[in-house]
N, C-alpha and C. Protein backbone atom coordinates (compact mmCIF):
# COMPACT_ATOMS: atom_id res chain seq x y z
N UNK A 1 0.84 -1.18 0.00
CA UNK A 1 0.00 0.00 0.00
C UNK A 1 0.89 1.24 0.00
N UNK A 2 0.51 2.09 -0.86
CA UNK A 2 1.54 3.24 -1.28
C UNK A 2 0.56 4.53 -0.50
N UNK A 3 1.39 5.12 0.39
CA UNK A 3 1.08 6.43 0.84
C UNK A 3 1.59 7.96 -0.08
N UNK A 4 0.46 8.61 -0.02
CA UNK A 4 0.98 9.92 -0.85
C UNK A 4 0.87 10.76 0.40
N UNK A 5 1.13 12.15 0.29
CA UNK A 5 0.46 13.11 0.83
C UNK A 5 -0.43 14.16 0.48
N UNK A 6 -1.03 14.72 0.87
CA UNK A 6 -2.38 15.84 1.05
C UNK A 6 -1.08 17.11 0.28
N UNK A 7 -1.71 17.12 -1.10
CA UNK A 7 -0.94 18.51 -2.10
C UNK A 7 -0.58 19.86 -1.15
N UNK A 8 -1.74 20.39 -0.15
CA UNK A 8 -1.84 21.40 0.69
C UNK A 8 -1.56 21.53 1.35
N UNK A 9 -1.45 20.27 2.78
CA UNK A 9 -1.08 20.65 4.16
C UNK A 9 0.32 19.64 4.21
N UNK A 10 0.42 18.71 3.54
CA UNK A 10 1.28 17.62 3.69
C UNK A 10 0.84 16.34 4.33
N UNK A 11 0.02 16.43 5.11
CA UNK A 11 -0.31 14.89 5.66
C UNK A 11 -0.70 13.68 4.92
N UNK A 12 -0.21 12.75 5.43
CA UNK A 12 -0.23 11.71 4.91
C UNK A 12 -1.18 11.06 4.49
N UNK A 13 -1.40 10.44 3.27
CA UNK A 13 -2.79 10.24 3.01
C UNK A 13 -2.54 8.61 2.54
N UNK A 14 -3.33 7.78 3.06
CA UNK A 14 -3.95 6.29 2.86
C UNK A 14 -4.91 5.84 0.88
N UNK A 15 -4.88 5.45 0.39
CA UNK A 15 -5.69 4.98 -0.88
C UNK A 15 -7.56 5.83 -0.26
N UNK A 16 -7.36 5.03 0.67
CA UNK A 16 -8.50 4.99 0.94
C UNK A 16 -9.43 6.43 1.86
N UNK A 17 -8.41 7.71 1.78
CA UNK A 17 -8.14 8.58 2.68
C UNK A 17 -8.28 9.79 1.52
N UNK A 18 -7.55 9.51 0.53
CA UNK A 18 -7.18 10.38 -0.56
C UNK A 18 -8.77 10.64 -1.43
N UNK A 19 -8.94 12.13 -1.94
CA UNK A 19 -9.62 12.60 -2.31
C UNK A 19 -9.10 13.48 -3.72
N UNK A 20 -9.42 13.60 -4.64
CA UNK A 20 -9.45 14.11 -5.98
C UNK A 20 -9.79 15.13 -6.33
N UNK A 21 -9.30 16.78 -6.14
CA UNK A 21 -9.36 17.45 -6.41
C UNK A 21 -8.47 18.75 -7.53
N UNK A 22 -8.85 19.17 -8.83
CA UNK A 22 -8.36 19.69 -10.20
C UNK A 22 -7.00 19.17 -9.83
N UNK A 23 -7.11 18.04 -9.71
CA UNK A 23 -5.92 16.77 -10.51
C UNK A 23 -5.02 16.80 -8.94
N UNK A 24 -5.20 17.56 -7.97
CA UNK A 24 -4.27 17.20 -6.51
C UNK A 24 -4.97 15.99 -5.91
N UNK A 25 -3.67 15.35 -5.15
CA UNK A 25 -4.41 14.63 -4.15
C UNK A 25 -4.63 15.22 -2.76
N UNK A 26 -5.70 15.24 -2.06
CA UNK A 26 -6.44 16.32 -0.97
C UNK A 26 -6.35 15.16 0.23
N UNK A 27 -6.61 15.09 1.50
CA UNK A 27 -6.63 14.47 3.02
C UNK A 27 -8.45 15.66 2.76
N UNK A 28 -9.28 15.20 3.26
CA UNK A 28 -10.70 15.58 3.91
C UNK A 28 -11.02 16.84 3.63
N UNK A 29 -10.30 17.09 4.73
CA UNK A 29 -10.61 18.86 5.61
C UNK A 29 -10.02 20.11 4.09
N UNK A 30 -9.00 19.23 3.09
CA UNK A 30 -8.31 20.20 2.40
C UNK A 30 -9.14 20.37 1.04
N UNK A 31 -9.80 18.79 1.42
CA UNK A 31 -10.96 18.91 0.09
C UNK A 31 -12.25 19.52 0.48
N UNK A 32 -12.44 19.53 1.58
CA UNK A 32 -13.81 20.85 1.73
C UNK A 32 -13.26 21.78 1.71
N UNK A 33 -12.32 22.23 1.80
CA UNK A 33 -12.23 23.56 2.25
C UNK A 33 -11.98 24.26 0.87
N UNK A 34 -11.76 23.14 -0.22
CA UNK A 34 -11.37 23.47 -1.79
C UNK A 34 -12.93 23.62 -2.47
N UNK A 35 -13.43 22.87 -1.65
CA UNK A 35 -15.68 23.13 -2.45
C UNK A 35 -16.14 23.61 -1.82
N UNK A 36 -15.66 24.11 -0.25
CA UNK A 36 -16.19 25.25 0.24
C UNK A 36 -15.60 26.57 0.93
N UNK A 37 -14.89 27.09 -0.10
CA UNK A 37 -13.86 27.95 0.09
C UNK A 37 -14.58 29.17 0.98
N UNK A 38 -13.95 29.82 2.10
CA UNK A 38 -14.31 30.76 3.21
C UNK A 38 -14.39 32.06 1.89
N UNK A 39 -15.93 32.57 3.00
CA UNK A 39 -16.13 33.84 1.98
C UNK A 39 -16.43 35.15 3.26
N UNK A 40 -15.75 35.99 3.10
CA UNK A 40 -16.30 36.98 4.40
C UNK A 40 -17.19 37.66 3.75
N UNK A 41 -17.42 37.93 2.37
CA UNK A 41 -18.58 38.94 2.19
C UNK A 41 -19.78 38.05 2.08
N UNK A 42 -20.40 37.74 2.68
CA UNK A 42 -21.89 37.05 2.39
C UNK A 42 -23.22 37.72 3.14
N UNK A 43 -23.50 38.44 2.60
CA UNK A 43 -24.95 39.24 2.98
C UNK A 43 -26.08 38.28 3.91
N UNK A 44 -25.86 37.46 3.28
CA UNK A 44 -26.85 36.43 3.83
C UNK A 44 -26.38 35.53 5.07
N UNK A 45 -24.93 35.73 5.10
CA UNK A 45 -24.32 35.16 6.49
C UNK A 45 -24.62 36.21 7.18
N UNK A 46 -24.46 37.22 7.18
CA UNK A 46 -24.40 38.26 7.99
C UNK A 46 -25.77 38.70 8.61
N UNK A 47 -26.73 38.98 7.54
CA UNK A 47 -28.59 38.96 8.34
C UNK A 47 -28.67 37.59 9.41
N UNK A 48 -28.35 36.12 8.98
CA UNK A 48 -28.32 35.28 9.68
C UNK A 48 -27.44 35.35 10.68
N UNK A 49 -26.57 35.91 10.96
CA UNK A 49 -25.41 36.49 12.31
C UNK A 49 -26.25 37.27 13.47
N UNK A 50 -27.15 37.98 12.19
CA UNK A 50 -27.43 39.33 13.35
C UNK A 50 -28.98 38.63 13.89
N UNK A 51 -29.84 37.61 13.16
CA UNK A 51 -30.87 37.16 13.69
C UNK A 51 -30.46 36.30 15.29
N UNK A 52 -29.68 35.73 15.15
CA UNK A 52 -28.98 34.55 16.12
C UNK A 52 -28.22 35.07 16.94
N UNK A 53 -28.13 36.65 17.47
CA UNK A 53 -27.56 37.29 18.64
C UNK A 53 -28.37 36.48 19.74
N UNK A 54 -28.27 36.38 21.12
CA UNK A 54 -28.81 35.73 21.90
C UNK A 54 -29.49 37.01 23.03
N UNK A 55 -30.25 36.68 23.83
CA UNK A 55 -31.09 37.99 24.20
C UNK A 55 -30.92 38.83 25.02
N UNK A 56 -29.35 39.31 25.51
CA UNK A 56 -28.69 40.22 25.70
C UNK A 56 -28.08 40.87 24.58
N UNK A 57 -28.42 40.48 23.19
CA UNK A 57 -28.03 40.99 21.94
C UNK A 57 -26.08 40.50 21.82
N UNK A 58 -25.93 39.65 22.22
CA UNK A 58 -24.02 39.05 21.99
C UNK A 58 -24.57 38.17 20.91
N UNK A 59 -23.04 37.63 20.71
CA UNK A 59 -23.16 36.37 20.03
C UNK A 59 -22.33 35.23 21.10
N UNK A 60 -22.40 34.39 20.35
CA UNK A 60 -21.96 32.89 21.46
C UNK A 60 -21.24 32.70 19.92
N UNK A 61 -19.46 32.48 20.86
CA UNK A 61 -18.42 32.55 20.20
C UNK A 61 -17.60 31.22 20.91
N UNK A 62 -17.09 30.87 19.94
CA UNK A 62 -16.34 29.33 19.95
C UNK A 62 -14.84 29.98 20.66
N UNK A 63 -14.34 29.04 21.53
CA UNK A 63 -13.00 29.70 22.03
C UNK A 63 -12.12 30.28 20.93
N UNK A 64 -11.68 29.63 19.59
CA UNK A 64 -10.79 30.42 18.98
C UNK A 64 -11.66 31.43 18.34
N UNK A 65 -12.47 31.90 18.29
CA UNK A 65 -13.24 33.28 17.94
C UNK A 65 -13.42 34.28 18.90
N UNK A 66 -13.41 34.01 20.24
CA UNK A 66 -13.09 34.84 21.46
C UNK A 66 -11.86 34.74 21.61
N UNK A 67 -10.84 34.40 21.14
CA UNK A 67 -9.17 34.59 21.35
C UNK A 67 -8.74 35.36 20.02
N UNK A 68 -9.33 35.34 18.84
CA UNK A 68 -9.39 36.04 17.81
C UNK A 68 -9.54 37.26 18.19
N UNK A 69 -10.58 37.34 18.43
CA UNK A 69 -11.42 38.57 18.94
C UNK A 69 -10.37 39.44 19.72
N UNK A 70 -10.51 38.69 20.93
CA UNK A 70 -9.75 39.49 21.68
C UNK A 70 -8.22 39.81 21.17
N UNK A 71 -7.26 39.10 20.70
CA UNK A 71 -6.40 39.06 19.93
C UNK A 71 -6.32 40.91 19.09
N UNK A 72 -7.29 41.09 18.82
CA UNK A 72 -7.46 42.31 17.74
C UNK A 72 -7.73 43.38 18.53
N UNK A 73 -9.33 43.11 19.33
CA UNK A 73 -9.03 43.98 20.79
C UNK A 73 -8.19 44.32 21.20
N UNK A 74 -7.32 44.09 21.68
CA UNK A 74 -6.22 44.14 22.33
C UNK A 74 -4.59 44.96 21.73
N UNK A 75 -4.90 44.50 20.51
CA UNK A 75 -3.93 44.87 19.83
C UNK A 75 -4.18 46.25 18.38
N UNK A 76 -5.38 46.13 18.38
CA UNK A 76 -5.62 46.84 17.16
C UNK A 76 -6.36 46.65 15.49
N UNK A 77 -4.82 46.42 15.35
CA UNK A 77 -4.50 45.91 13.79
C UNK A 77 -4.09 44.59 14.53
N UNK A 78 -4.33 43.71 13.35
CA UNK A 78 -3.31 42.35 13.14
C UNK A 78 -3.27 41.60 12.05
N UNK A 79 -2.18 41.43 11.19
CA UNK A 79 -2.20 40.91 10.26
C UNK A 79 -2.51 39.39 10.15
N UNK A 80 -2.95 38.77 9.46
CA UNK A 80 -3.37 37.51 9.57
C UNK A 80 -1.91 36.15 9.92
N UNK A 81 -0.70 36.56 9.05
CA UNK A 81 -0.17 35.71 9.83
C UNK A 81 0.20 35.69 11.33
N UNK A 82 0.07 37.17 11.38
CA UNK A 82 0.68 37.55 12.99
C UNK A 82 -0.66 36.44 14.00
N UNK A 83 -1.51 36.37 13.74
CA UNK A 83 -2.69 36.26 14.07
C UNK A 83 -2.94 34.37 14.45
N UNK A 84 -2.02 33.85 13.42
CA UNK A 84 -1.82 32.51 13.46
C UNK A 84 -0.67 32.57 14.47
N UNK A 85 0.28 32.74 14.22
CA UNK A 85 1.23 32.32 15.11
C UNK A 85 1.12 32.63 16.57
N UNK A 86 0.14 34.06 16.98
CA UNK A 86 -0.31 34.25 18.21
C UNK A 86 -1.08 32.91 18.87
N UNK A 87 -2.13 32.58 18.19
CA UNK A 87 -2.72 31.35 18.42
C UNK A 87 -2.56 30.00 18.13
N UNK A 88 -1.51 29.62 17.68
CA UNK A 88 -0.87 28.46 17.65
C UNK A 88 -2.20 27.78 16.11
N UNK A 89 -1.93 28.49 15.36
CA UNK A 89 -3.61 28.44 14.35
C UNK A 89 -2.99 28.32 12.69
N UNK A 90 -3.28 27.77 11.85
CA UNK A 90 -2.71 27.97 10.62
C UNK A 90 -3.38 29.20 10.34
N UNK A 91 -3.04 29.72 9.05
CA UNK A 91 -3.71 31.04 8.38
C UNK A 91 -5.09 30.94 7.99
N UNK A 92 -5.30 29.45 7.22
CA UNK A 92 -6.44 29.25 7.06
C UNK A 92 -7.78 28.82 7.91
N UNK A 93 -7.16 28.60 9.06
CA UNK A 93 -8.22 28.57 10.15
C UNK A 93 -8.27 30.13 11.00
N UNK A 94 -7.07 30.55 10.87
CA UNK A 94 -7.81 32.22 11.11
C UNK A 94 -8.39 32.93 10.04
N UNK A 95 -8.11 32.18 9.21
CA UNK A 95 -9.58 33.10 7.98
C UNK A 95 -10.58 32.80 7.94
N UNK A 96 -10.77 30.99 8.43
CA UNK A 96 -12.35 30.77 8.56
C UNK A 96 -12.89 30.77 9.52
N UNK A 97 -12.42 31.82 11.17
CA UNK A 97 -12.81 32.23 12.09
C UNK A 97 -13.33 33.67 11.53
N UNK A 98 -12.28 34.55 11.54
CA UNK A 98 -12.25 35.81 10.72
C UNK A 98 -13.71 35.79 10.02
N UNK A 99 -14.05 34.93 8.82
CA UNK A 99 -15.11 34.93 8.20
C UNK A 99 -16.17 35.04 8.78
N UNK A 100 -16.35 34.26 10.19
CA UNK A 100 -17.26 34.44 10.75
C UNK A 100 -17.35 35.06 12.03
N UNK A 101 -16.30 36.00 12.59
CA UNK A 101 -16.20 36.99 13.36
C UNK A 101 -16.74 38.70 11.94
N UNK A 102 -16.70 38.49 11.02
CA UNK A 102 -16.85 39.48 10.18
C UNK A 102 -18.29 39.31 9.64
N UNK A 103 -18.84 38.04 10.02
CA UNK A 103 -20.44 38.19 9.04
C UNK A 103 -21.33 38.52 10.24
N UNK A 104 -20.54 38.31 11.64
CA UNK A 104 -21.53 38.62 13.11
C UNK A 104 -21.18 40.49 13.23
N UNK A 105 -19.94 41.12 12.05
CA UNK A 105 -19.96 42.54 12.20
C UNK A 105 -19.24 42.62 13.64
N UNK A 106 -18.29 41.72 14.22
CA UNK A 106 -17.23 42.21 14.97
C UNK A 106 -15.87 42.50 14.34
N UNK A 107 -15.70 41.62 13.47
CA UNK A 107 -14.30 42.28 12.64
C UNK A 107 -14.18 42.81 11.30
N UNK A 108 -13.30 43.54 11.09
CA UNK A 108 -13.71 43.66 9.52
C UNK A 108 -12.12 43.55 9.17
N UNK A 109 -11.86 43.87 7.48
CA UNK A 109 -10.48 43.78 7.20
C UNK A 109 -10.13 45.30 6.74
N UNK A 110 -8.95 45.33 6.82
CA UNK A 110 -8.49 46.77 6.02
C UNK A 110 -7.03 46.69 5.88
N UNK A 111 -6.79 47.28 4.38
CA UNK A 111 -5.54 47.25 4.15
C UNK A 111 -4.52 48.29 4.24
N UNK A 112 -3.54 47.98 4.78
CA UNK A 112 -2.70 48.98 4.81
C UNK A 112 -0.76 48.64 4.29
N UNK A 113 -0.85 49.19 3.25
CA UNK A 113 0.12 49.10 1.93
C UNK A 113 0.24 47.78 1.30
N UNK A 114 0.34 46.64 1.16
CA UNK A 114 0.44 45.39 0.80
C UNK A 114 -0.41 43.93 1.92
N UNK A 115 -0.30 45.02 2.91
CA UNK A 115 -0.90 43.55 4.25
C UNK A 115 -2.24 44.12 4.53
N UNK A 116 -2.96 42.97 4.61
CA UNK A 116 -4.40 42.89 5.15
C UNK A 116 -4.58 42.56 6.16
N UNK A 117 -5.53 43.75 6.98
CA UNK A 117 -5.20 43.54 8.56
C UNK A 117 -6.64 43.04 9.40
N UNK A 118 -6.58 42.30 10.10
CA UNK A 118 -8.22 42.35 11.18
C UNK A 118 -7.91 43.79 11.77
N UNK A 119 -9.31 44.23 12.13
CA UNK A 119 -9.47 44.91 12.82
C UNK A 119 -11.28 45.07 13.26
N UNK A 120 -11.18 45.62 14.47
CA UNK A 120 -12.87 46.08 15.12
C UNK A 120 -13.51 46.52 14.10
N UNK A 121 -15.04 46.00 13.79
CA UNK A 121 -15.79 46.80 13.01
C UNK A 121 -16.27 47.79 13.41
């Protein structure tokens, strides 16, 4: 039995593990995340963000979205890799927090000269 690895993250992938995506071989998580690529502008995430506040008007935030959060709080600006390495987080899981710290209208992005930064909405 011949092991490959996952084109994206590197992990090791089994026959039976491996997934087929525009000709890479993908591990799971790398093939959803390739058919369901993170979108922060979604209008329709965002009305659905603001219906599902809870009835002190917050939202109910997953620990790495309250360490995100606060992360930016705290600091300001933060660029997204800075943002991973603070939280022990790849980039792409602080973008698909981000995505949804930004459709609840707590974070937004803004650029400043080449880097794209979180920051408070």
């Amino acid at each position: 039995m011949t092991e490959t690895v996952c084109f994206k993250c590197g992990a090791p992938l089994s026959p039976e593990e491996r997934r087929e995506y525009a000709g890479q071989a993908l591990c799971e998580d790398c093939y959803m995340d390739a058919l369901s690529p993170t979108r922060t502008c979604d209008p329709w995430a965002v009305h659905t963000a603001r219906s599902l506040k809870d009835s002190q008007g917050r939202h109910q935030l997953t620990p790495s979205q309250q360490q995100l959060y606060d992360l930016v709080q705290k600091k300001g600006e933060v660029p997204f890799p800075e943002a991973a390495r603070n939280l022990g987080l790849t980039e792409d899981e602080v973008r698909r927090e981000f995505a949804v710290l930004r459709h609840m209208e707590l974070l937004r992005g803004c650029k400043r000269e080449h880097l794209v930064l979180m920051t408070l909405f």
